[in-house]
Protein backbone atom coordinates (compact mmCIF):
# COMPACT_ATOMS: atom_id res chain seq x y z
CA UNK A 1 88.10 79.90 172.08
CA UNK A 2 89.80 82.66 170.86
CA UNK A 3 90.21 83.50 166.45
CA UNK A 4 93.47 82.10 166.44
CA UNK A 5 92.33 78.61 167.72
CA UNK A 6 89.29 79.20 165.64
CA UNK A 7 91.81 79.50 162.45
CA UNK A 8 93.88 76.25 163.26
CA UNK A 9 90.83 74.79 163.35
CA UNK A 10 89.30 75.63 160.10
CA UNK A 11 92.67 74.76 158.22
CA UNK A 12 92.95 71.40 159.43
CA UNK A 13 89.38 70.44 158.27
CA UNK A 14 90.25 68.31 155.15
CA UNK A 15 87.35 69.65 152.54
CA UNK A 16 87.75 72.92 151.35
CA UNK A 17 86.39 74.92 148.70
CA UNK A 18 86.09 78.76 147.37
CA UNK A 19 82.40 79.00 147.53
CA UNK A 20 80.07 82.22 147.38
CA UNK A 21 77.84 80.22 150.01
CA UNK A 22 79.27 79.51 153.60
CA UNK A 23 79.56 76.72 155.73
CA UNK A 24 81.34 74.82 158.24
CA UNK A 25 81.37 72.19 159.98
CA UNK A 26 83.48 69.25 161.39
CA UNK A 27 84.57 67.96 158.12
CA UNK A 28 84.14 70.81 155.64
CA UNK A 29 84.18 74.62 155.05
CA UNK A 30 83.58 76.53 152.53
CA UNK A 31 83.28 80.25 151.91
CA UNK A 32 84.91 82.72 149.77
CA UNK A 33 87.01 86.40 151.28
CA UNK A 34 83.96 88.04 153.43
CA UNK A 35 81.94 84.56 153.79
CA UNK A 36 85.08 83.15 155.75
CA UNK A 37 85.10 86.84 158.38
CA UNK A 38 81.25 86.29 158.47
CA UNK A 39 81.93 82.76 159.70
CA UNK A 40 84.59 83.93 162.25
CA UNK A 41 82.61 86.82 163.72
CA UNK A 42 79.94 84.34 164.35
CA UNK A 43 82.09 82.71 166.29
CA UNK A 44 83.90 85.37 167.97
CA UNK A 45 80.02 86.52 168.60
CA UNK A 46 81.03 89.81 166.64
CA UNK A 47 78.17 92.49 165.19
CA UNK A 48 78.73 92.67 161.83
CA UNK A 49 79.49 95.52 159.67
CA UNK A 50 75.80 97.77 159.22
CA UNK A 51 73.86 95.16 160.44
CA UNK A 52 73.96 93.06 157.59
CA UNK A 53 73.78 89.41 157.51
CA UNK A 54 76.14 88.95 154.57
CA UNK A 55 78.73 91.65 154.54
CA UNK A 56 81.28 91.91 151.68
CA UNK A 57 84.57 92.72 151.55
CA UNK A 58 83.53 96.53 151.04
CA UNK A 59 82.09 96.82 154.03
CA UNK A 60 84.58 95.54 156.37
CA UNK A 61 86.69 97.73 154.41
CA UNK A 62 84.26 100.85 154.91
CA UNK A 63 84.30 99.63 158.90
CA UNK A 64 88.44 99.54 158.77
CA UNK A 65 88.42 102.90 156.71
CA UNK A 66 86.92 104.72 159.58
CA UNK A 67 88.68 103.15 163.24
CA UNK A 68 91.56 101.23 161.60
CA UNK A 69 95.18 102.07 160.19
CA UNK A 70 96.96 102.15 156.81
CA UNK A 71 100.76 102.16 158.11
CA UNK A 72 102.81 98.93 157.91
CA UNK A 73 104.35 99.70 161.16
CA UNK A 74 101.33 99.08 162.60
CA UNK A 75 100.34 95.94 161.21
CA UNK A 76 100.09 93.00 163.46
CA UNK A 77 99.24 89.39 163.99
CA UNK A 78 95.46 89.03 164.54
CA UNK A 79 94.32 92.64 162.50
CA UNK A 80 91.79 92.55 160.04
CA UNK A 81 92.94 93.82 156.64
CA UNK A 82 90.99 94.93 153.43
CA UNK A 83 90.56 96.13 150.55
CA UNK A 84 88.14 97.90 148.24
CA UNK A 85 86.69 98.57 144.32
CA UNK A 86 85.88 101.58 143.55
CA UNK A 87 83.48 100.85 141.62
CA UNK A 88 81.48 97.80 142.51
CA UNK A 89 79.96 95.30 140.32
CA UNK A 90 76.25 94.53 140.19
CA UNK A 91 77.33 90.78 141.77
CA UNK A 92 80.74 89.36 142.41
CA UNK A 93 84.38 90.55 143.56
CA UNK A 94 83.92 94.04 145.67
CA UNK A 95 87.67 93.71 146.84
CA UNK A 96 89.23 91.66 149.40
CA UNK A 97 89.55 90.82 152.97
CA UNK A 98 91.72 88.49 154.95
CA UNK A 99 93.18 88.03 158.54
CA UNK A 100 96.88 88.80 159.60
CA UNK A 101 98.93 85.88 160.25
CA UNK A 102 102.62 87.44 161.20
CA UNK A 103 104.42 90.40 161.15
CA UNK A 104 105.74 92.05 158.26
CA UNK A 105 108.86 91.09 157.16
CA UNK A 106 110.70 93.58 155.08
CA UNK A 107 112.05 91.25 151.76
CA UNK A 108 113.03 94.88 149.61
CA UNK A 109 112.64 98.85 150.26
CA UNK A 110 109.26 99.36 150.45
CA UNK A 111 108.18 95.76 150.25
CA UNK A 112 106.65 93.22 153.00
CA UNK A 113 105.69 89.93 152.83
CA UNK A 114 103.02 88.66 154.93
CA UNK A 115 101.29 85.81 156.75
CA UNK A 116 97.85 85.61 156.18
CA UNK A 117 95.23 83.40 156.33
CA UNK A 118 92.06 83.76 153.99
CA UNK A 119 90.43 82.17 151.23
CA UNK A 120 90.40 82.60 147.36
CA UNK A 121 89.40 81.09 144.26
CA UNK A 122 93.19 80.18 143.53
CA UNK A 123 93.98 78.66 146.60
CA UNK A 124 90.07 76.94 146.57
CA UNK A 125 89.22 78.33 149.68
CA UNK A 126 90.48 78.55 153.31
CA UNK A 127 94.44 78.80 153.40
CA UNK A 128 97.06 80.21 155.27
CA UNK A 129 99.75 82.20 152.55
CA UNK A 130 101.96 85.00 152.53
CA UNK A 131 101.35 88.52 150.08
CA UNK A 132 102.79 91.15 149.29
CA UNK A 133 102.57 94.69 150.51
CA UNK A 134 103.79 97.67 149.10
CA UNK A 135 104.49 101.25 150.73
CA UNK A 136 105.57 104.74 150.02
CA UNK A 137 108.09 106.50 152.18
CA UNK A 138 106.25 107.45 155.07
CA UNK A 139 105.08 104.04 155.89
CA UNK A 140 101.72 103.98 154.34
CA UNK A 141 100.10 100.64 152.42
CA UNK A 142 99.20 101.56 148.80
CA UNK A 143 99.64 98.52 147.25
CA UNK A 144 99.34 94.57 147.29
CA UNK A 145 100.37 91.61 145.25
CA UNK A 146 97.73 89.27 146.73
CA UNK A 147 99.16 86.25 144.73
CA UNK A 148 103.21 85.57 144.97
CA UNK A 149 103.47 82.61 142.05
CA UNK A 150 105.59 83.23 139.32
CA UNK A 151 102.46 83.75 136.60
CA UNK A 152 103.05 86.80 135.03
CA UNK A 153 99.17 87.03 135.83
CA UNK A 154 100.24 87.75 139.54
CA UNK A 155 103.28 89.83 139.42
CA UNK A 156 100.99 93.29 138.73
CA UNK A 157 100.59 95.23 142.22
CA UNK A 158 97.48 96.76 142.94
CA UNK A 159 97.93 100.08 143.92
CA UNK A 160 95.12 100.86 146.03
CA UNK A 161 94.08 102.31 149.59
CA UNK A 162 94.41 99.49 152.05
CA UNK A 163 93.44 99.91 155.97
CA UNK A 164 93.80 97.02 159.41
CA UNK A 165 92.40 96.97 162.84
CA UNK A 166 92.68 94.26 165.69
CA UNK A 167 90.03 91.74 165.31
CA UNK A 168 89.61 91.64 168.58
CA UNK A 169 89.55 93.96 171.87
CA UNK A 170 88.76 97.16 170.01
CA UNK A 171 87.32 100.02 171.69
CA UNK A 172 84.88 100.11 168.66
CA UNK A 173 82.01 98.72 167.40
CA UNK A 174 82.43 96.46 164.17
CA UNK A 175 78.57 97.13 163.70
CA UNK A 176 78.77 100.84 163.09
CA UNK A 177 82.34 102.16 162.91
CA UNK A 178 82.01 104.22 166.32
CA UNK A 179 83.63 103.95 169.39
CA UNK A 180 82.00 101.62 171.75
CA UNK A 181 80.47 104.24 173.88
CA UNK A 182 78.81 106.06 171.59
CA UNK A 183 77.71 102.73 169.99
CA UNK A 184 75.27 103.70 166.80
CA UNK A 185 73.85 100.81 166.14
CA UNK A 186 70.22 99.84 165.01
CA UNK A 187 69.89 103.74 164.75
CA UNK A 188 69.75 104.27 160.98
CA UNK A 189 68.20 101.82 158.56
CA UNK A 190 71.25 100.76 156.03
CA UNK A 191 70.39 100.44 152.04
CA UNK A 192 72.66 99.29 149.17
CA UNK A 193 71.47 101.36 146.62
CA UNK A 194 73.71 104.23 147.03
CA UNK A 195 73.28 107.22 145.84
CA UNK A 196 75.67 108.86 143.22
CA UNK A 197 77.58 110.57 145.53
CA UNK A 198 81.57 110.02 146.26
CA UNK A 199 82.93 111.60 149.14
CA UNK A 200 86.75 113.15 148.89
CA UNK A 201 88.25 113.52 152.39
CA UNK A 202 90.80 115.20 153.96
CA UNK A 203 92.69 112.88 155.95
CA UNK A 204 92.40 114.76 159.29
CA UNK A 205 88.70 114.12 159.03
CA UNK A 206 89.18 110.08 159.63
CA UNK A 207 88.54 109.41 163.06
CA UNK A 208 87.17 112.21 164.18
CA UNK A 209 84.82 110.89 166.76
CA UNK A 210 82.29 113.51 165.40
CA UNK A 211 82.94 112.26 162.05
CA UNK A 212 79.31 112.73 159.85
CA UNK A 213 80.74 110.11 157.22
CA UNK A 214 80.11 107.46 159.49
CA UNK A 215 76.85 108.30 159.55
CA UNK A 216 76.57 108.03 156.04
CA UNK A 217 78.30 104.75 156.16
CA UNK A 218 75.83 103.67 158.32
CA UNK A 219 72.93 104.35 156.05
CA UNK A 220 74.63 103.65 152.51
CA UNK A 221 77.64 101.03 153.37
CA UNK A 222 78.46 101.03 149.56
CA UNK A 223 79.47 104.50 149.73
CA UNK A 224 82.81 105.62 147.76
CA UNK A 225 84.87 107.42 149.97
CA UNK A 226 88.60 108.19 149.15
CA UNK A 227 91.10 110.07 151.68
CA UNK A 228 93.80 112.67 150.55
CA UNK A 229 94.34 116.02 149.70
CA UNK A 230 95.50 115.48 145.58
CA UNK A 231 93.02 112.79 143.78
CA UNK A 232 93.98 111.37 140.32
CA UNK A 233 90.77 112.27 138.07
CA UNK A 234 87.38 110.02 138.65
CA UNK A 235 86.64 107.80 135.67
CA UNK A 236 82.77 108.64 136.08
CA UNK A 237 80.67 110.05 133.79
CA UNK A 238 78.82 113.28 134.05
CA UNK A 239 80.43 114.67 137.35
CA UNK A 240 79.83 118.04 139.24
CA UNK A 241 81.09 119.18 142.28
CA UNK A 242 78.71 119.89 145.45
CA UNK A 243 80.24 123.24 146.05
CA UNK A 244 78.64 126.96 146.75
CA UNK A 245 77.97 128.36 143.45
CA UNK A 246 74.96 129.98 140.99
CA UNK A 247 73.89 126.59 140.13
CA UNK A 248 71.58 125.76 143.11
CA UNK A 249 70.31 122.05 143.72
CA UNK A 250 67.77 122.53 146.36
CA UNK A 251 67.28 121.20 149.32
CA UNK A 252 64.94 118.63 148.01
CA UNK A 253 67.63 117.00 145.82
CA UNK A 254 65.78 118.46 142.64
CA UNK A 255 68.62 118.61 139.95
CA UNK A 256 70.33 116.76 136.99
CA UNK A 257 69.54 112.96 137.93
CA UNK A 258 72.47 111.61 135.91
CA UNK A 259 75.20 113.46 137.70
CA UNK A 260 77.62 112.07 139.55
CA UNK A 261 77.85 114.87 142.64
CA UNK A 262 81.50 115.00 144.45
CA UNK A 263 81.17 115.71 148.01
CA UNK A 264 84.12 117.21 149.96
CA UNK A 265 84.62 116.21 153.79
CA UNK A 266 86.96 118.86 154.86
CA UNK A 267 87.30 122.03 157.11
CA UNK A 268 85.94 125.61 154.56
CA UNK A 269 89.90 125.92 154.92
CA UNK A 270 90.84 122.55 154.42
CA UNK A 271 88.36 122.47 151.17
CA UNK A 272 89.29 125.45 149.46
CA UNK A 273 93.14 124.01 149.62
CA UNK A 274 91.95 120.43 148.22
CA UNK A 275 90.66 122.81 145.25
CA UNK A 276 93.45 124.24 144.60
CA UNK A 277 95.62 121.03 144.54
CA UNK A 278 92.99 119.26 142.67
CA UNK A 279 92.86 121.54 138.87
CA UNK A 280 89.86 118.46 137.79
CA UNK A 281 87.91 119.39 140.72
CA UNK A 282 88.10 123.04 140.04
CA UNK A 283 87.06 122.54 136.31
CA UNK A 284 83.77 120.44 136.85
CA UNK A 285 80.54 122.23 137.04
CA UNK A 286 79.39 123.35 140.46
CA UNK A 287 76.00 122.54 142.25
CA UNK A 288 74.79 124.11 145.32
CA UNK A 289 72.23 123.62 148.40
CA UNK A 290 69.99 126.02 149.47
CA UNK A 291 69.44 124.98 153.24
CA UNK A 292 66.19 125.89 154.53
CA UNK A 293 67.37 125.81 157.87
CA UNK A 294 70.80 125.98 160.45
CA UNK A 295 72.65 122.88 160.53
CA UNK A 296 72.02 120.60 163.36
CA UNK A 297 75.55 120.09 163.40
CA UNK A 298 75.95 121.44 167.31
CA UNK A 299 79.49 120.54 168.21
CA UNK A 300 81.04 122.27 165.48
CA UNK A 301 80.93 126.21 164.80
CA UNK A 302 78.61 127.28 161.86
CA UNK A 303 79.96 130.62 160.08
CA UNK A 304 76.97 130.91 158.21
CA UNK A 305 73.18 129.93 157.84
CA UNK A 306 74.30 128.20 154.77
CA UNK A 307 76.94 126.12 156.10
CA UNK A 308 76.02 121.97 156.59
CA UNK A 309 77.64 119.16 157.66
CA UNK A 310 78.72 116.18 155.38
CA UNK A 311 75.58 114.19 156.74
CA UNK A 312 73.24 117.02 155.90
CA UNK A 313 74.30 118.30 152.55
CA UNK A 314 74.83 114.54 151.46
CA UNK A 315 71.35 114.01 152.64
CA UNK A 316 69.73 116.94 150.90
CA UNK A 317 71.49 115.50 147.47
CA UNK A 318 70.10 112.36 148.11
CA UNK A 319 66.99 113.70 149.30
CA UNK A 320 66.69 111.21 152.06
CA UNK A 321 65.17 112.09 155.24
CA UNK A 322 65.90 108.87 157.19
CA UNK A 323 69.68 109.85 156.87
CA UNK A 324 68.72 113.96 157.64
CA UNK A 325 67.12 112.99 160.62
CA UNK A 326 70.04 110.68 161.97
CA UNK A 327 72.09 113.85 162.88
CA UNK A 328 69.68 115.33 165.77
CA UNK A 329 69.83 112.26 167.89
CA UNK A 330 73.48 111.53 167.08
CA UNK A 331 74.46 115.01 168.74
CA UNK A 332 71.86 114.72 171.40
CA UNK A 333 73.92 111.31 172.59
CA UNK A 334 77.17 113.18 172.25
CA UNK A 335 75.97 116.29 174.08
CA UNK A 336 74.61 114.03 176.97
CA UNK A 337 78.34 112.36 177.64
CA UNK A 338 79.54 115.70 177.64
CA UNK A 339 77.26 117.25 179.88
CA UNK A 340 74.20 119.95 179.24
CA UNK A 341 76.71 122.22 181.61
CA UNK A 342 79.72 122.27 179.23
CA UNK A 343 78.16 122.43 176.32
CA UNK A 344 75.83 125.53 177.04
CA UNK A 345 79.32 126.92 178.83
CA UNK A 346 81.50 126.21 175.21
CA UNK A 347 78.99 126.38 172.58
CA UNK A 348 76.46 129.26 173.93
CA UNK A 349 77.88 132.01 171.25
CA UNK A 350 77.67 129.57 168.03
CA UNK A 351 74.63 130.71 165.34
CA UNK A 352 73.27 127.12 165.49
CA UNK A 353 73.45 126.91 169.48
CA UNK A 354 70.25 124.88 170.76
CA UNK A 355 69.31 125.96 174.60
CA UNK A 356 67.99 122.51 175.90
């Protein structure tokens, strides 16, 4: 039975209800946003996002971030669509998620309704309904009216980063965000308490298969991680930037314990740049690491004995070893598929090259 059947299904069942609790059966179903995706990747025997028996809407969101889209042209029938908070409440609404129905149809510049099917508190539960989505001129989603009534309560657009992936027949695992092949899974215990670290990166760093971030996903699915190059100023308290400077946080995460570090997942080039564009960033106080050794970060050149990936130095803030020692084994798999041959042949001459 494939989701679509699975859907029609559901919707004909007469008793429905918005419930934080799931179930369904013949004659009922109820489930709120995520509870009704949990149900349907049951079904469609699915892993689930981190390994976690009751995922949210932020992490199917943190799963789409990584393999999915955020263009409208590439929305289609049978994607997976979501939504996050930034910041997420201690129980409750994390964002949204929900199941593409139809294509877009273009109502005003900029503007798409949509077919979806999904379940909220206002519609009490399970329904199929059309939205709203909003985009800027190069085709990107940044915004959704998720109810279309005429209350004034629903005529106020969210404006928010939004990203979709096919449901089914993806080349990547819904369990950890990384192609099949190089499936992750299992491999790093995951933990909601997150550490207070947000992650600002530059969008050429999404789905890069050697993407560190979804390794941090992996072990903190809560994570806050926003894409661009210019960022309007966080509303967090306390902030400093994770940035070479005089003010060194060591290696063992000893430092100011009510800071709120910002990492940035860019190129050294790509970095300095997001500086400049950024004036906030460049004004907040700066911490530093002081690595005690090279990165294990193999597949990428190292200019200096200082440099780490976005795995390591977030690990070294956190001070968490569990995520600092996912890195080793996660290049060892990718250095494998490549072959010893190549990557002695192509990596011999960087400072952190390992002879196996």
């Amino acid at each position: 039975m494939n989701f679509q059947t699975i859907l029609d299904s559901w919707l004909r069942i007469p008793n429905k209800s918005f419930h934080r609790d799931s179930v369904v059966d013949h004659d009922q179903i109820h489930c709120d946003c995520s509870g009704l995706i949990a149900l349907l990747f049951d079904e469609l025997q699915l892993k689930k996002p981190y390994g976690l028996d009751r995922p949210k809407a932020v992490h199917y969101f943190a799963l789409l971030q990584e393999i999915g889209s955020d263009r409208i042209d590439k929305l289609l029938p049978g994607n997976l669509l979501a939504w996050r908070k930034n910041q997420l409440p201690k129980s409750g609404d994390t964002g949204h998620v929900l199941v593409i129905d139809d294509v877009p149809i273009e109502v005003a510049k900029h503007r798409f309704q949509v077919s979806v099917v999904d379940a909220t508190k206002k519609a009490n539960g399970l329904s199929r309904r059309i939205i709203e989505l909003h985009t800027d001129d190069s085709e990107k989603i940044i915004g959704v009216r998720l109810h279309l009534s005429g209350d004034k309560s629903d005529a106020k657009v969210k404006r928010t980063a939004i990203y979709h992936h096919p449901l089914v027949n993806s080349r990547f695992c819904w369990g950890c965000g990384l192609p099949s092949r190089v499936c992750n899974c299992s491999a790093i215990e995951s933990s909601l308490k997150t550490p207070a670290i947000v992650i600002l990166r530059h969008p050429k760093e999404r789905k890069r298969t050697l993407s560190t971030v979804s390794l941090i996903k992996q072990r903190y699915p809560n994570v806050l991680v926003l894409e661009g190059e210019q960022f309007t100023p966080l509303r967090m308290p306390n902030l400093a930037l994770l940035f070479p400077s005089d003010d060194i946080l060591n290696e063992q995460g000893e430092g100011n314990s009510d800071q709120t570090l910002i990492l940035i997942d860019a190129t050294w080039r790509k970095a300095k740049r997001m500086l400049h564009l950024n004036p906030w960033l460049q004004a907040l106080p700066k911490v530093s690491l002081s690595p005690q050794h090279l990165s294990d970060y193999l597949l990428r050149k190292v200019s200096s004995d200082e440099n780490l990936s976005s795995v390591e130095a977030f690990a070294a803030a956190a001070n968490d070893r569990v995520l600092a020692g996912a890195l080793k084994p996660f290049m060892d798999k990718h250095i494998q598929l490549m072959g010893e041959d190549v990557y002695q042949r192509n990596y011999k001459n960087h400072l952190n090259y390992v002879d196996s």
